[in-house]
Protein backbone atom coordinates (compact mmCIF):
# COMPACT_ATOMS: atom_id res chain seq x y z
CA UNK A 1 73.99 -98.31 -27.31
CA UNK A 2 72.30 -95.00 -27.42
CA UNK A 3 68.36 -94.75 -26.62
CA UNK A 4 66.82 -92.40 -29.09
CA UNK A 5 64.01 -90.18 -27.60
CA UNK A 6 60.90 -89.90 -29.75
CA UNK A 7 60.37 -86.17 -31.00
CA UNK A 8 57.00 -86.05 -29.06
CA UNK A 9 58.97 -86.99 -25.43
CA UNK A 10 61.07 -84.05 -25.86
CA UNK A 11 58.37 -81.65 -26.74
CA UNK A 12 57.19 -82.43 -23.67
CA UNK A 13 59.88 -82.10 -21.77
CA UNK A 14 61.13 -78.94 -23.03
CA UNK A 15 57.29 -77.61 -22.01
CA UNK A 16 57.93 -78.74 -18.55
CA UNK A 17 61.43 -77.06 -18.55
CA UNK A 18 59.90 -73.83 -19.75
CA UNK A 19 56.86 -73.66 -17.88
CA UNK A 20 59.57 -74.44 -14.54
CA UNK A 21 61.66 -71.76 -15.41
CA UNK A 22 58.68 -69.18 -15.94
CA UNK A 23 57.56 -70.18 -12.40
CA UNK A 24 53.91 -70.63 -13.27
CA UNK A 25 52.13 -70.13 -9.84
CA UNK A 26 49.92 -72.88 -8.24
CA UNK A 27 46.08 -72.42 -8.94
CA UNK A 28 44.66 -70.45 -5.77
CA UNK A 29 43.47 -71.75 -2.72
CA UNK A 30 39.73 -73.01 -2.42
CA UNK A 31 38.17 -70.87 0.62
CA UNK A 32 37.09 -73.11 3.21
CA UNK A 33 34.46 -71.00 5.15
CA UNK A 34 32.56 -67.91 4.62
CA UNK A 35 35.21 -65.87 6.21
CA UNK A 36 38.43 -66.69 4.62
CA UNK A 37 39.47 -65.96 0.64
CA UNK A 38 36.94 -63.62 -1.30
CA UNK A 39 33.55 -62.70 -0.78
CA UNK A 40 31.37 -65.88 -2.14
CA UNK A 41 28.44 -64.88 -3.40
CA UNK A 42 26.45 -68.31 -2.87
CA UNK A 43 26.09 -69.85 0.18
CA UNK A 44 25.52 -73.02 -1.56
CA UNK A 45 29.19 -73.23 -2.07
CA UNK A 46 29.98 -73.94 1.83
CA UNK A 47 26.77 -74.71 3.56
CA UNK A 48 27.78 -78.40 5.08
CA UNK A 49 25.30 -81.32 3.97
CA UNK A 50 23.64 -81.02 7.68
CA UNK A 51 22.74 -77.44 7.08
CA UNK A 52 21.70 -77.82 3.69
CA UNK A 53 19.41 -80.61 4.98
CA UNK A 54 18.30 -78.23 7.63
CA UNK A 55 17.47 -75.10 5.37
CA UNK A 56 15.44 -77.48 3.06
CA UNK A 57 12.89 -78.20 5.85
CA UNK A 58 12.84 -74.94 6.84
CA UNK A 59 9.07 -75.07 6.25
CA UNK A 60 8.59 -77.92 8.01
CA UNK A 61 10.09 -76.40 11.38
CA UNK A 62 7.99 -73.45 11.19
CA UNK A 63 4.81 -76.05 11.27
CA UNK A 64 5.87 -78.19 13.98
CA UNK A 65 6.93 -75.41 16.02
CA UNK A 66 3.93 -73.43 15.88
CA UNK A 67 2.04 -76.16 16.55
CA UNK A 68 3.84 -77.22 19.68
CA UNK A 69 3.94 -73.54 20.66
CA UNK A 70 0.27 -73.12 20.25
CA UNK A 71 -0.79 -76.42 22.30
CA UNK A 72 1.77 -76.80 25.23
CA UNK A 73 2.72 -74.52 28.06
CA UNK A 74 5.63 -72.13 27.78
CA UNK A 75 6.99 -69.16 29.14
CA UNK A 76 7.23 -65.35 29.00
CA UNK A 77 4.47 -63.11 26.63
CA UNK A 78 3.87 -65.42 22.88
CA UNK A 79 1.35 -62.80 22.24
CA UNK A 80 3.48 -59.59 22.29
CA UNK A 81 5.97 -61.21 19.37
CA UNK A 82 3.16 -60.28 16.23
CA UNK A 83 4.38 -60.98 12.91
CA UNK A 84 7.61 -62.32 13.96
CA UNK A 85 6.23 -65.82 14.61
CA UNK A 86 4.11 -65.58 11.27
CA UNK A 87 5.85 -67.54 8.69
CA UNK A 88 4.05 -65.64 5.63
CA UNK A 89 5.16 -61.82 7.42
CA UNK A 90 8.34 -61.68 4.70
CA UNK A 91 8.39 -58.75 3.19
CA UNK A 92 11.04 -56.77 0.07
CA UNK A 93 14.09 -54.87 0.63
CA UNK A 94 15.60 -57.66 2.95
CA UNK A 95 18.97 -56.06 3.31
CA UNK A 96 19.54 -54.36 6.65
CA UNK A 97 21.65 -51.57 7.91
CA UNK A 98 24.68 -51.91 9.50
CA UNK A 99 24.23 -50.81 12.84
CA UNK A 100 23.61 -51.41 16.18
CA UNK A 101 20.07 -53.45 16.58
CA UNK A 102 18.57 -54.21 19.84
CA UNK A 103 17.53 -58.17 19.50
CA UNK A 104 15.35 -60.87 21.30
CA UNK A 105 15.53 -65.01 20.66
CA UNK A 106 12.10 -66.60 20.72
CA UNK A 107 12.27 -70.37 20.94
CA UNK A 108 9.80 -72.02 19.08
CA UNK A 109 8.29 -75.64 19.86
CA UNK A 110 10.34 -79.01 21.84
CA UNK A 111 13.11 -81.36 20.69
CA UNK A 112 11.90 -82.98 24.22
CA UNK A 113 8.38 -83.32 22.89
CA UNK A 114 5.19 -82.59 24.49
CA UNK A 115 6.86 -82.87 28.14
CA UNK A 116 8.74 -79.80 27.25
CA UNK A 117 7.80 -76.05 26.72
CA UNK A 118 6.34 -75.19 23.78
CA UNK A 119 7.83 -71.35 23.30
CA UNK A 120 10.03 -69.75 25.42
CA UNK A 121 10.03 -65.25 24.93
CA UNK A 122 13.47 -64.11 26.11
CA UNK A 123 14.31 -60.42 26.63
CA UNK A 124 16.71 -57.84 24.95
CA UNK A 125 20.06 -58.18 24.27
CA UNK A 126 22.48 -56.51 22.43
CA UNK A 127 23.67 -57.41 18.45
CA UNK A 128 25.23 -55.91 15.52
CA UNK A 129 25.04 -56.06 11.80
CA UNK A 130 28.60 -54.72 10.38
CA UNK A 131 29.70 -54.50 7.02
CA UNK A 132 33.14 -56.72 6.40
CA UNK A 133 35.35 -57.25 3.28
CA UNK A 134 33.10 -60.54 3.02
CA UNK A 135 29.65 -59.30 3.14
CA UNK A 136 27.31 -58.15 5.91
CA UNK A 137 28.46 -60.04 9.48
CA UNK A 138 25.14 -61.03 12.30
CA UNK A 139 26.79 -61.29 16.08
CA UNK A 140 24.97 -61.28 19.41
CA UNK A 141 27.28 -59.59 21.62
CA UNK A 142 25.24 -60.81 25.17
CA UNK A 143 23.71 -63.13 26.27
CA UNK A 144 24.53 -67.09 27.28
CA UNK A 145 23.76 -68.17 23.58
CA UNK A 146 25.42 -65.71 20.40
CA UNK A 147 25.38 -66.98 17.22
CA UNK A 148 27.27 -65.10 14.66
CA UNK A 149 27.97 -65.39 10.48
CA UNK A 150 27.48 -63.68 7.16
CA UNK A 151 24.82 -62.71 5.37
CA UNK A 152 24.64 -63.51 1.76
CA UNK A 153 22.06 -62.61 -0.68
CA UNK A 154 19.32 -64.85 -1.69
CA UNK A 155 16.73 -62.58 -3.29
CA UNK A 156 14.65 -59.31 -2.64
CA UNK A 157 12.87 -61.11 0.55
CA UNK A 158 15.59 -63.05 1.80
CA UNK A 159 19.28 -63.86 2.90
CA UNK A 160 21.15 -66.73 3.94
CA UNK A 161 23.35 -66.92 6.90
CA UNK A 162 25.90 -69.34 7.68
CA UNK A 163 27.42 -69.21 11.37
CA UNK A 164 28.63 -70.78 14.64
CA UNK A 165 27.44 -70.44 17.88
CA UNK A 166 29.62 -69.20 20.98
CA UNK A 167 28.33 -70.45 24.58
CA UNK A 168 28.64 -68.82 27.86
CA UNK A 169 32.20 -67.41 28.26
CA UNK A 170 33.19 -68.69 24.99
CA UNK A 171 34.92 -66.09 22.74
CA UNK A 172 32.82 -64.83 19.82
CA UNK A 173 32.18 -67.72 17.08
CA UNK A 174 33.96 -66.68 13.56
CA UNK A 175 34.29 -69.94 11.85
CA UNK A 176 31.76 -72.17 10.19
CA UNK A 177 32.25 -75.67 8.88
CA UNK A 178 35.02 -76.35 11.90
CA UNK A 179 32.89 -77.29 14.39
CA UNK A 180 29.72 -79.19 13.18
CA UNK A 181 27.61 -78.65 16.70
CA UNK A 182 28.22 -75.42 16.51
CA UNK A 183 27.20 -74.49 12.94
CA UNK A 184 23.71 -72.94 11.66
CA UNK A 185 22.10 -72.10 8.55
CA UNK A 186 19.05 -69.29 9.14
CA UNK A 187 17.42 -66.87 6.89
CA UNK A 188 16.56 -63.35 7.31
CA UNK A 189 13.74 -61.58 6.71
CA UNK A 190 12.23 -58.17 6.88
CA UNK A 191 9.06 -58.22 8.74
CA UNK A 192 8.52 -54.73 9.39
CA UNK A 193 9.25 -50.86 8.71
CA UNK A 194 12.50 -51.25 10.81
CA UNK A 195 12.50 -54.92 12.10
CA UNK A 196 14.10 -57.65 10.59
CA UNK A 197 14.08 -61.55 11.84
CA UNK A 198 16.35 -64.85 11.44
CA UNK A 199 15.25 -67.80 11.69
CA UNK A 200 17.13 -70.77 12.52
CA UNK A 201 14.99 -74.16 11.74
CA UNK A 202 15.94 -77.47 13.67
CA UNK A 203 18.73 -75.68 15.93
CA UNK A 204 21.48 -78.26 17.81
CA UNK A 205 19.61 -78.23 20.77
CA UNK A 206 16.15 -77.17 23.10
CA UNK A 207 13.84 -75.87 20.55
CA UNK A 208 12.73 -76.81 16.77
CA UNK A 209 12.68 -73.09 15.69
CA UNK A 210 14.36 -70.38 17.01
CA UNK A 211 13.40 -66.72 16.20
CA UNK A 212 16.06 -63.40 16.43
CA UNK A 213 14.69 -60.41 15.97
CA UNK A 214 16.15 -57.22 15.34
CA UNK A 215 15.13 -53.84 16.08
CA UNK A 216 17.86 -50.91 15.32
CA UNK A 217 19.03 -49.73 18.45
């Protein structure tokens, strides 16, 4: 005996025949990091839960570290930094030029507590702000510790960057959300004629706030 096939099963199977034979395309990838697919606009798209938590007590690393910095012993010349260790020193036109930029890391305050130093002033090294298919790109090019990652736009006094940081003889970090130890979330600000700063609240390791700051070179 024959089985009949109700109208509606064969309108749907004559839509899955066509739609075969058309070769409909799969719906596009979904990036998985700020460097692969196209430019994402929001960085609350990709930022991992950790670094979200992180950027959300930004506020909160800026007090503790300032306060450490300001009681305990530390090392090289806290005075000479100015407005880059004031939190308030934010001001418009955030976006930088790409360029070459002379930079310094100031570590702010101790994951080790009041036994460790409270600041730490390092010297010059070399970075770079370029301009990729994906936005403006950070990198410290020397140095033991060179975090890299974009930029993305936040509003007139701020960005958002999203990186990885390469160690020692490592080869320069260009993926984020890979390696969760290596990952950051900091925010840029322009705290000057031509001088710019990230901060990077509650970094992996050694300090509670660490400062970049970036002169055109």
């Amino acid at each position: 005996m024959l089985r009949l096939i109700r109208p509606s099963v064969l309108a749907v199977l004559a839509a899955a025949s066509i739609s075969a034979c058309a070769g409909t395309p799969p719906p596009p990838p979904i990036p998985e990091g700020p460097g692969a697919g196209p430019v994402l606009r929001d960085w609350r798209g990709i930022v991992t839960a950790g670094d979200r938590d992180r950027y959300s007590r930004l506020d909160a690393a800026w007090s503790l570290a300032l306060q450490q910095a300001r009681r305990q012993r530390g090392s090289g010349d806290l005075a000479s930094t100015g407005d880059l260790i004031d939190p308030d020193a934010a001001r418009p036109s955030v976006e930088p030029p790409p360029g070459a930029y002379r930079c310094r890391t100031v570590k702010l305050g101790s994951q080790g507590g009041e036994e460790g130093l409270g600041y730490v002033v390092y010297d010059w090294f070399a970075c770079r702000i370029e301009q990729t298919p994906n936005g403006l790109k950070f990198s410290k090019l020397t140095g033991s510790q060179r975090p890299s990652g974009l930029l993305f736009p936040e509003n007139d006094r701020r960005m958002v960057m999203l990186g990885s940081l390469a160690l020692a003889d490592e080869p320069p970090a260009n993926s984020y959300g890979q390696r969760p130890a290596r990952d950051l979330v900091a925010v840029l600000e322009r705290i000057g004629e031509r001088r710019w700063r990230l901060a990077i609240p509650w970094p992996q390791a050694e300090s509670n706030l660490d400062l970049i700051e970036l002169v055109p070179g």
